[in-house]
PDB file of N, CA and C in Angstrom:
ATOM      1  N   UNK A   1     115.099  88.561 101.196  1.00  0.00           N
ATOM      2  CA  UNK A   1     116.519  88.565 101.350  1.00  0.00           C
ATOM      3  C   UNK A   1     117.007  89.963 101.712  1.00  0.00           C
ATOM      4  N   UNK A   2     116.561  90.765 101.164  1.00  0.00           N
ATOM      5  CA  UNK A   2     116.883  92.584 101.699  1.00  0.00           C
ATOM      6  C   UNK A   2     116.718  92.809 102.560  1.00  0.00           C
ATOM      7  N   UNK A   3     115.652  92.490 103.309  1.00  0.00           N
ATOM      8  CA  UNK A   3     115.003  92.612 104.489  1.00  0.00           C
ATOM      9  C   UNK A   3     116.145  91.623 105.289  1.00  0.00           C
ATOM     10  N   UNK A   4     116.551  90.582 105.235  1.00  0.00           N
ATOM     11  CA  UNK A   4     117.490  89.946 106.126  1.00  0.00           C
ATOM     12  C   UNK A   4     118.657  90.892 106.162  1.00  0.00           C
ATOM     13  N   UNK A   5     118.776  91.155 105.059  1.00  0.00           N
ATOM     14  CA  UNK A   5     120.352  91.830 105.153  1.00  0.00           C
ATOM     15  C   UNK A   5     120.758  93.585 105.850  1.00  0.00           C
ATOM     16  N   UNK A   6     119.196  94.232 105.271  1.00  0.00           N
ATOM     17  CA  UNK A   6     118.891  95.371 106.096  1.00  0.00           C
ATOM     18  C   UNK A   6     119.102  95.335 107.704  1.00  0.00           C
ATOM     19  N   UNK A   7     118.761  94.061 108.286  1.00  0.00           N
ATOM     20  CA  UNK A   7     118.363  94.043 109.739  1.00  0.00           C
ATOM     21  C   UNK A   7     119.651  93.539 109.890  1.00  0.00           C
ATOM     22  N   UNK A   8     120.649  92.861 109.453  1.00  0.00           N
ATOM     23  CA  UNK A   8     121.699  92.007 110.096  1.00  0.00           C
ATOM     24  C   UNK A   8     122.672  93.060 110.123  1.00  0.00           C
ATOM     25  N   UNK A   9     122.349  94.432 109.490  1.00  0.00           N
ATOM     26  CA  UNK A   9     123.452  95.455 109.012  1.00  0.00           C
ATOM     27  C   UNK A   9     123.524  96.480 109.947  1.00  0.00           C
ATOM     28  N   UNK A  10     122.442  96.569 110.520  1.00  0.00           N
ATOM     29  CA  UNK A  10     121.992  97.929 111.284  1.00  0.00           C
ATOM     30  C   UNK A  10     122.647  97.141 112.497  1.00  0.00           C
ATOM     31  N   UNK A  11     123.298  96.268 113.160  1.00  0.00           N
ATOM     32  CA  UNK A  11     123.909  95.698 114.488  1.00  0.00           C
ATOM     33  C   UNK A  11     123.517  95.130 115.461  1.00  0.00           C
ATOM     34  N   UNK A  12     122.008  95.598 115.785  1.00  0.00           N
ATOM     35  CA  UNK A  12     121.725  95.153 116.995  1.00  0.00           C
ATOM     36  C   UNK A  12     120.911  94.153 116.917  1.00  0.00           C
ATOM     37  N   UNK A  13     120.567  93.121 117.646  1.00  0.00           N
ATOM     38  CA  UNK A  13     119.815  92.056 117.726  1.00  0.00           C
ATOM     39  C   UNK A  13     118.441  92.382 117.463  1.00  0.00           C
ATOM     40  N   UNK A  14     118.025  93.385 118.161  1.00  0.00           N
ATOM     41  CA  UNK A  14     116.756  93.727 118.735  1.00  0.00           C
ATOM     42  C   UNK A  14     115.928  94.193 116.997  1.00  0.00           C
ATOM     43  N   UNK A  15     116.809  94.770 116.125  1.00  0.00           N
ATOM     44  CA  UNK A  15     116.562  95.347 114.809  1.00  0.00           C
ATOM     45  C   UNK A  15     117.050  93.902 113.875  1.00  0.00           C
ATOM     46  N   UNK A  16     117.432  93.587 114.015  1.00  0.00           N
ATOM     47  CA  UNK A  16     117.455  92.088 113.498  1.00  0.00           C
ATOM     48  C   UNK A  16     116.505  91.747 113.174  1.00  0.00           C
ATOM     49  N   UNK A  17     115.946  91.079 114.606  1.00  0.00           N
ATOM     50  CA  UNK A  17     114.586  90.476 115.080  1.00  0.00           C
ATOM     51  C   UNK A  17     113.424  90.978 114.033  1.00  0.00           C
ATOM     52  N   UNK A  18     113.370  92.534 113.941  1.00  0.00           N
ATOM     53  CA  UNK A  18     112.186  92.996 113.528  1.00  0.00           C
ATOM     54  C   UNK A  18     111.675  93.043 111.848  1.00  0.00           C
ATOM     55  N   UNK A  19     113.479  92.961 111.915  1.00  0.00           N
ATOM     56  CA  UNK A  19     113.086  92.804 110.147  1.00  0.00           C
ATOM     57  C   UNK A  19     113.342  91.576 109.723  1.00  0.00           C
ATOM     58  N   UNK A  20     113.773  90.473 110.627  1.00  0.00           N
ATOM     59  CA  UNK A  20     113.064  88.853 110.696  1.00  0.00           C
ATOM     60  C   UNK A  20     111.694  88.760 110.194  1.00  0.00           C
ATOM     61  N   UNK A  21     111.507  89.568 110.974  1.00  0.00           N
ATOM     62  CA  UNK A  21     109.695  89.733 111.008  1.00  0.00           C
ATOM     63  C   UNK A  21     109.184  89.967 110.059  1.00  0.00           C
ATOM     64  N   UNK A  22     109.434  91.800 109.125  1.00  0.00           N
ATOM     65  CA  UNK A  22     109.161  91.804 107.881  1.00  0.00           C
ATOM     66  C   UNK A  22     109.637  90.741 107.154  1.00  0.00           C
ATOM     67  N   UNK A  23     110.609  89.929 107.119  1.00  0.00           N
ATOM     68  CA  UNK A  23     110.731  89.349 105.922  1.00  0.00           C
ATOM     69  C   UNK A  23     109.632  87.725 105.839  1.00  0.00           C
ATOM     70  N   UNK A  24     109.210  87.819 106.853  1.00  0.00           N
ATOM     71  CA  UNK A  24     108.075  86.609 107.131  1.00  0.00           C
ATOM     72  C   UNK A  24     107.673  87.110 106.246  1.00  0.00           C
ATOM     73  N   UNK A  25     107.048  88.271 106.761  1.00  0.00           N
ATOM     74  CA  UNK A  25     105.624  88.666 105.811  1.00  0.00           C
ATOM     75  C   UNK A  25     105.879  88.891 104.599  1.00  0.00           C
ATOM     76  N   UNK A  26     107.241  89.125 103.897  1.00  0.00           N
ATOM     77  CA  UNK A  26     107.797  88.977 102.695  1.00  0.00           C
ATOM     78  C   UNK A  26     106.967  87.586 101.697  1.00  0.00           C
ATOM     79  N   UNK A  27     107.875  86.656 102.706  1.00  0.00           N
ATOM     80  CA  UNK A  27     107.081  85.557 102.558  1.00  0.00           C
ATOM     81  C   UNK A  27     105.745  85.157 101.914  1.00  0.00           C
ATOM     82  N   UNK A  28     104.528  85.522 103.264  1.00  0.00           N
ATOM     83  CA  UNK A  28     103.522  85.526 102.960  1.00  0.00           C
ATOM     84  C   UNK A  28     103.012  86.128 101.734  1.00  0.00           C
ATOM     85  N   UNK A  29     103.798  87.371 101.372  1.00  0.00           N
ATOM     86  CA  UNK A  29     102.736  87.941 100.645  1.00  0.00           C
ATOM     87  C   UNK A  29     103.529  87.534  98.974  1.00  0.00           C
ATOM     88  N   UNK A  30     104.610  87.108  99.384  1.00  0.00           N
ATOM     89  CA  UNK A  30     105.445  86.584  98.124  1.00  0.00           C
ATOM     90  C   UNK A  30     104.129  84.901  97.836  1.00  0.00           C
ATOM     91  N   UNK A  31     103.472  84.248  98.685  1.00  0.00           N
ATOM     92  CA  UNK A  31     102.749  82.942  98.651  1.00  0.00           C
ATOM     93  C   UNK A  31     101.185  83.860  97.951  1.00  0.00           C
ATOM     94  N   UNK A  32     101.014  85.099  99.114  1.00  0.00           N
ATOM     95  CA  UNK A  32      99.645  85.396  97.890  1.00  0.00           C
ATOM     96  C   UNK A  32      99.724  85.427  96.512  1.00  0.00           C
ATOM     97  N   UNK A  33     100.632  86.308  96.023  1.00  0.00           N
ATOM     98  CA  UNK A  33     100.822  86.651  94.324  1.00  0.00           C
ATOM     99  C   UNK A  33     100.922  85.137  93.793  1.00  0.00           C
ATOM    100  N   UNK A  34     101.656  84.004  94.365  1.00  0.00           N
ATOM    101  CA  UNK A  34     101.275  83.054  93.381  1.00  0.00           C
ATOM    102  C   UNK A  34     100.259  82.352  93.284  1.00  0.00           C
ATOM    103  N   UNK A  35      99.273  82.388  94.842  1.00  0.00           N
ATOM    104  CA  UNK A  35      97.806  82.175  94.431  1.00  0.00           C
ATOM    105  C   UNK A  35      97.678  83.384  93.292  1.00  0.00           C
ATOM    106  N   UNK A  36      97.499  84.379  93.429  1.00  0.00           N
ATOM    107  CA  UNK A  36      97.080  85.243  92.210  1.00  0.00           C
ATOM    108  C   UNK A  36      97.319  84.731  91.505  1.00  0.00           C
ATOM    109  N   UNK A  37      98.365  84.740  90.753  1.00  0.00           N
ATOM    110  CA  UNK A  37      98.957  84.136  89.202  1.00  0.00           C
ATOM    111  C   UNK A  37      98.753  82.454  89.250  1.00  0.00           C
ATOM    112  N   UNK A  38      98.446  81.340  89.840  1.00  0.00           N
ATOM    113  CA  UNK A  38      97.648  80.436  89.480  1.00  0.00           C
ATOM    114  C   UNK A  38      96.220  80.521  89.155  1.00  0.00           C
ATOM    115  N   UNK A  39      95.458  81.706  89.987  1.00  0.00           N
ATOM    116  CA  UNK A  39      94.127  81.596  89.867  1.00  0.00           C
ATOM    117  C   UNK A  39      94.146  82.626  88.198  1.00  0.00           C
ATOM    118  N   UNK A  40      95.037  83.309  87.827  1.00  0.00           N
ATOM    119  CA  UNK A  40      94.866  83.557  86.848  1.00  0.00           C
ATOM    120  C   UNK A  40      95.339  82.776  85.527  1.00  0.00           C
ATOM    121  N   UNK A  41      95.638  82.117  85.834  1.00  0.00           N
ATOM    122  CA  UNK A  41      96.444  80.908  84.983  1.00  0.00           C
ATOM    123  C   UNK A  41      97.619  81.181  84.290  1.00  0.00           C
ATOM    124  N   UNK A  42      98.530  81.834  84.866  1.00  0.00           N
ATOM    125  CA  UNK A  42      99.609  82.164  84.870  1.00  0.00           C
ATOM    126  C   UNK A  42     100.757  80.669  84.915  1.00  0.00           C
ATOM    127  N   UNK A  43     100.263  80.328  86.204  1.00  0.00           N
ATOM    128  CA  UNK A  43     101.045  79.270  86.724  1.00  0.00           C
ATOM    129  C   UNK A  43     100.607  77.745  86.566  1.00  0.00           C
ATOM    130  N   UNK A  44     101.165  76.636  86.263  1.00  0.00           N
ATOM    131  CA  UNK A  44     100.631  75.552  85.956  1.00  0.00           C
ATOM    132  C   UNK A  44     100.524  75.034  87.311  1.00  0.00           C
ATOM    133  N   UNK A  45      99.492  73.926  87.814  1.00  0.00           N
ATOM    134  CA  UNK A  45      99.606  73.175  88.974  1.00  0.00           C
ATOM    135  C   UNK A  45     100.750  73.046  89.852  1.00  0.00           C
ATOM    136  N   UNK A  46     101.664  72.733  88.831  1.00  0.00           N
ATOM    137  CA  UNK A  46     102.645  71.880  89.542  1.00  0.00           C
ATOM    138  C   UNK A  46     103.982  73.183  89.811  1.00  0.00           C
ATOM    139  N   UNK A  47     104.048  74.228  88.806  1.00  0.00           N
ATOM    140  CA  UNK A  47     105.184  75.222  89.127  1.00  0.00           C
ATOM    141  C   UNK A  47     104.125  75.963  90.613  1.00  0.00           C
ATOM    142  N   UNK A  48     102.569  75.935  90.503  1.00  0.00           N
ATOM    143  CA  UNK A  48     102.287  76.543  91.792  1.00  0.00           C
ATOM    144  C   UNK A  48     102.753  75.976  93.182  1.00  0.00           C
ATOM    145  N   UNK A  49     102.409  74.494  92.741  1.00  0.00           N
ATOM    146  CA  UNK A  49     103.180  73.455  94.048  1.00  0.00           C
ATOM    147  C   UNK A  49     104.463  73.488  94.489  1.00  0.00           C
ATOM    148  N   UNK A  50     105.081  73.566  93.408  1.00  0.00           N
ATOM    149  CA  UNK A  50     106.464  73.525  93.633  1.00  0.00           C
ATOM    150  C   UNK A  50     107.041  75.239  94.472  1.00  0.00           C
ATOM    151  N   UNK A  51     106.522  75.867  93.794  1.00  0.00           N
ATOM    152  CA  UNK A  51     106.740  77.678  94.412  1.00  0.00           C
ATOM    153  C   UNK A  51     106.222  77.513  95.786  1.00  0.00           C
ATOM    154  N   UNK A  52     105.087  77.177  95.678  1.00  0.00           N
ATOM    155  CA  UNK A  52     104.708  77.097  96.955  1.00  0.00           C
ATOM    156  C   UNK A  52     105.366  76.964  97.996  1.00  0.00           C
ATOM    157  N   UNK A  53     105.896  75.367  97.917  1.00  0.00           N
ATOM    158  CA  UNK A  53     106.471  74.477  98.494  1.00  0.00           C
ATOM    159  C   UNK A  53     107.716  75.388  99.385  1.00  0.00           C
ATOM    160  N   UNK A  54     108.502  75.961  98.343  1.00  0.00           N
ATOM    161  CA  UNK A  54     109.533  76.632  98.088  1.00  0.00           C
ATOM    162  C   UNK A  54     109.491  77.573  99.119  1.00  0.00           C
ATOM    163  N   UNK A  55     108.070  78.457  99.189  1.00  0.00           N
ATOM    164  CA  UNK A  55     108.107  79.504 100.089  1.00  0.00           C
ATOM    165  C   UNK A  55     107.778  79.561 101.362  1.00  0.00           C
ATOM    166  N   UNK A  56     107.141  78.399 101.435  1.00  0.00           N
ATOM    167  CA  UNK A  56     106.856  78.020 103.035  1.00  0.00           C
ATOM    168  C   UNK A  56     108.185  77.417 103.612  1.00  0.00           C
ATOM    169  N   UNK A  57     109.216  76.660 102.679  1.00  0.00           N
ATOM    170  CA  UNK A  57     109.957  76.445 103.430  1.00  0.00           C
ATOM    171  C   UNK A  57     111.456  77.545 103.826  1.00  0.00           C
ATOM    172  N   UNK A  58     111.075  78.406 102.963  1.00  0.00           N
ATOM    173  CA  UNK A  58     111.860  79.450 103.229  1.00  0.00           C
ATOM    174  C   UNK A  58     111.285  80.591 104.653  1.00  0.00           C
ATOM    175  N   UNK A  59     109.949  80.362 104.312  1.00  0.00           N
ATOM    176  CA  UNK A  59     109.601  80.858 105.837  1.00  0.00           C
ATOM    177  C   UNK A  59     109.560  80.119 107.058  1.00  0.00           C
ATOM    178  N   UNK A  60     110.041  78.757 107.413  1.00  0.00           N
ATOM    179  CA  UNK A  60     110.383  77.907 108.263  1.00  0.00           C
ATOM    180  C   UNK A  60     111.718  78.664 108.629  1.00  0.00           C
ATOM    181  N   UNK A  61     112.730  78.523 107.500  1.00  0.00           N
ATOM    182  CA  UNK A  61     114.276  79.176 107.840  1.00  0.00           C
ATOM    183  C   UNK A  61     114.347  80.125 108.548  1.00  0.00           C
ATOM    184  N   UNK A  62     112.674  81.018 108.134  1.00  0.00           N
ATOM    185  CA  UNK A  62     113.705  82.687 108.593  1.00  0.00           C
ATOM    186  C   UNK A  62     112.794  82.178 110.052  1.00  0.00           C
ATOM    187  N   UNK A  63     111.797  81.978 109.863  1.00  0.00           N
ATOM    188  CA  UNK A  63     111.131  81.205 111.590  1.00  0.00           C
ATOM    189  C   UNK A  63     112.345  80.807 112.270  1.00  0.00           C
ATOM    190  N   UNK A  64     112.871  80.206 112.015  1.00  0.00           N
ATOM    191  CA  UNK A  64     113.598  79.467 113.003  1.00  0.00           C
ATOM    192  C   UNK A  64     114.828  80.239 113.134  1.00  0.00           C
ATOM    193  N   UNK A  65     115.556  80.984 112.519  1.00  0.00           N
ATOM    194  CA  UNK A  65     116.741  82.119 112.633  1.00  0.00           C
ATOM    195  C   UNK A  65     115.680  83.614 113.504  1.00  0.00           C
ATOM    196  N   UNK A  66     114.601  83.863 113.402  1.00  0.00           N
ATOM    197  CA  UNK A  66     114.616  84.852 114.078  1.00  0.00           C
ATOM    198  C   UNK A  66     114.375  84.240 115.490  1.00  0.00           C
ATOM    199  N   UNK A  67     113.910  82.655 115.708  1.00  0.00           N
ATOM    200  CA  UNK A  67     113.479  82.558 117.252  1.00  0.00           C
ATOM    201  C   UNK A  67     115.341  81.855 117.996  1.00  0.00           C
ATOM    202  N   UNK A  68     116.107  82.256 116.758  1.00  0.00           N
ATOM    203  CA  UNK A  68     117.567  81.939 117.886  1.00  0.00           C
ATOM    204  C   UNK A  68     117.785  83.322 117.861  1.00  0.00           C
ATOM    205  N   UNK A  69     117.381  84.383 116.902  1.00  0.00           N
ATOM    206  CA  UNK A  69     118.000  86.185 117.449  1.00  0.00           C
ATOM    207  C   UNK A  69     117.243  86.358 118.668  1.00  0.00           C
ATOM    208  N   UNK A  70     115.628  85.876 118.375  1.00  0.00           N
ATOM    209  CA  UNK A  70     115.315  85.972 120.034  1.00  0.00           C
ATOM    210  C   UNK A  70     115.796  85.426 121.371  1.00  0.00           C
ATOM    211  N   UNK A  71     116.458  84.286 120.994  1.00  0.00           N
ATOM    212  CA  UNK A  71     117.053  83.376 122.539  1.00  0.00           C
ATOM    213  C   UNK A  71     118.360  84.419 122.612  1.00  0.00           C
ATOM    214  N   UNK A  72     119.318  84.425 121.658  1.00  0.00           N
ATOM    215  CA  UNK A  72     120.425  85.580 121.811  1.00  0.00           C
ATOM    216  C   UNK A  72     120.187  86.905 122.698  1.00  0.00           C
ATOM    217  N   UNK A  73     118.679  87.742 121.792  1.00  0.00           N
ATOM    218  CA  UNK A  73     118.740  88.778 122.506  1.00  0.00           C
ATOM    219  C   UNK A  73     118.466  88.878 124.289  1.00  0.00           C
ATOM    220  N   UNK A  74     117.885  87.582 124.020  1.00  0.00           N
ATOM    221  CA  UNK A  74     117.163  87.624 125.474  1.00  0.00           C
ATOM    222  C   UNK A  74     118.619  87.213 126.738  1.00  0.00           C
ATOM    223  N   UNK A  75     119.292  86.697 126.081  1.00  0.00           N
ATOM    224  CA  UNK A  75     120.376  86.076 127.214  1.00  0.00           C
ATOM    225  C   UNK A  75     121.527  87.135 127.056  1.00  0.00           C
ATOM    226  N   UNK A  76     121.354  88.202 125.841  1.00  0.00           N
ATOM    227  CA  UNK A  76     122.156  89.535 126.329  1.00  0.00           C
ATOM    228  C   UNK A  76     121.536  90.101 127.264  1.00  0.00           C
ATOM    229  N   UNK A  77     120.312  90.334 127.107  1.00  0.00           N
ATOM    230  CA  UNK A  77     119.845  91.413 128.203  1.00  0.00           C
ATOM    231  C   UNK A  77     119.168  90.493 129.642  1.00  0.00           C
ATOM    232  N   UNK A  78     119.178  89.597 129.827  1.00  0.00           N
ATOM    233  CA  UNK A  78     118.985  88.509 131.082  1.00  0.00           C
ATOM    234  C   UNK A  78     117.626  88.450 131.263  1.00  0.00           C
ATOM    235  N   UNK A  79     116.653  88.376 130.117  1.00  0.00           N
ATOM    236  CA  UNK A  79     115.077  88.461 130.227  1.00  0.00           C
ATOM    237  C   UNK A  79     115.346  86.931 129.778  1.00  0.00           C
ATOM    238  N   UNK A  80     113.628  86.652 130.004  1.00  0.00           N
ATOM    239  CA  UNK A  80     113.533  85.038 129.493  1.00  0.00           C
ATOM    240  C   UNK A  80     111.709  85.211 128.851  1.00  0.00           C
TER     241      UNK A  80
END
């Protein structure tokens, strides 16, 4: 979420985009630690499933919001 708000703050599309990007990998690495903490038994089956669940579909969202900053940026600057 910082990472969205960092990039939407700084103005330009193009810096948007990039910290779209970091926050994927936010994502991802937010999905490793709860393999970690299931494989340590931290987490029960089902709160792992459910987190899981949770974080992939939050990385669909920001997927799909950074590939409309990309159609935006691209039809400001007339690239395709």
């Amino acid at each position: 979420m910082a990472n969205i708000a960092k990039g939407f703050e700084r103005g330009g599309r193009g810096e948007f985009h990039q910290f779209l990007s970091i926050a994927r990998g936010s994502c991802a690495e937010t999905r490793s630690r709860l393999y970690a903490g299931f494989d340590v038994g931290y987490l029960t089956p089902e709160m792992f499933g459910t987190l899981k669940e949770q974080t992939e579909e939050v990385t669909r969202l920001v997927a799909g919001l950074r590939s409309a900053v990309d159609r935006q940026r691209r039809e400001q600057t007339g690239h395709d």
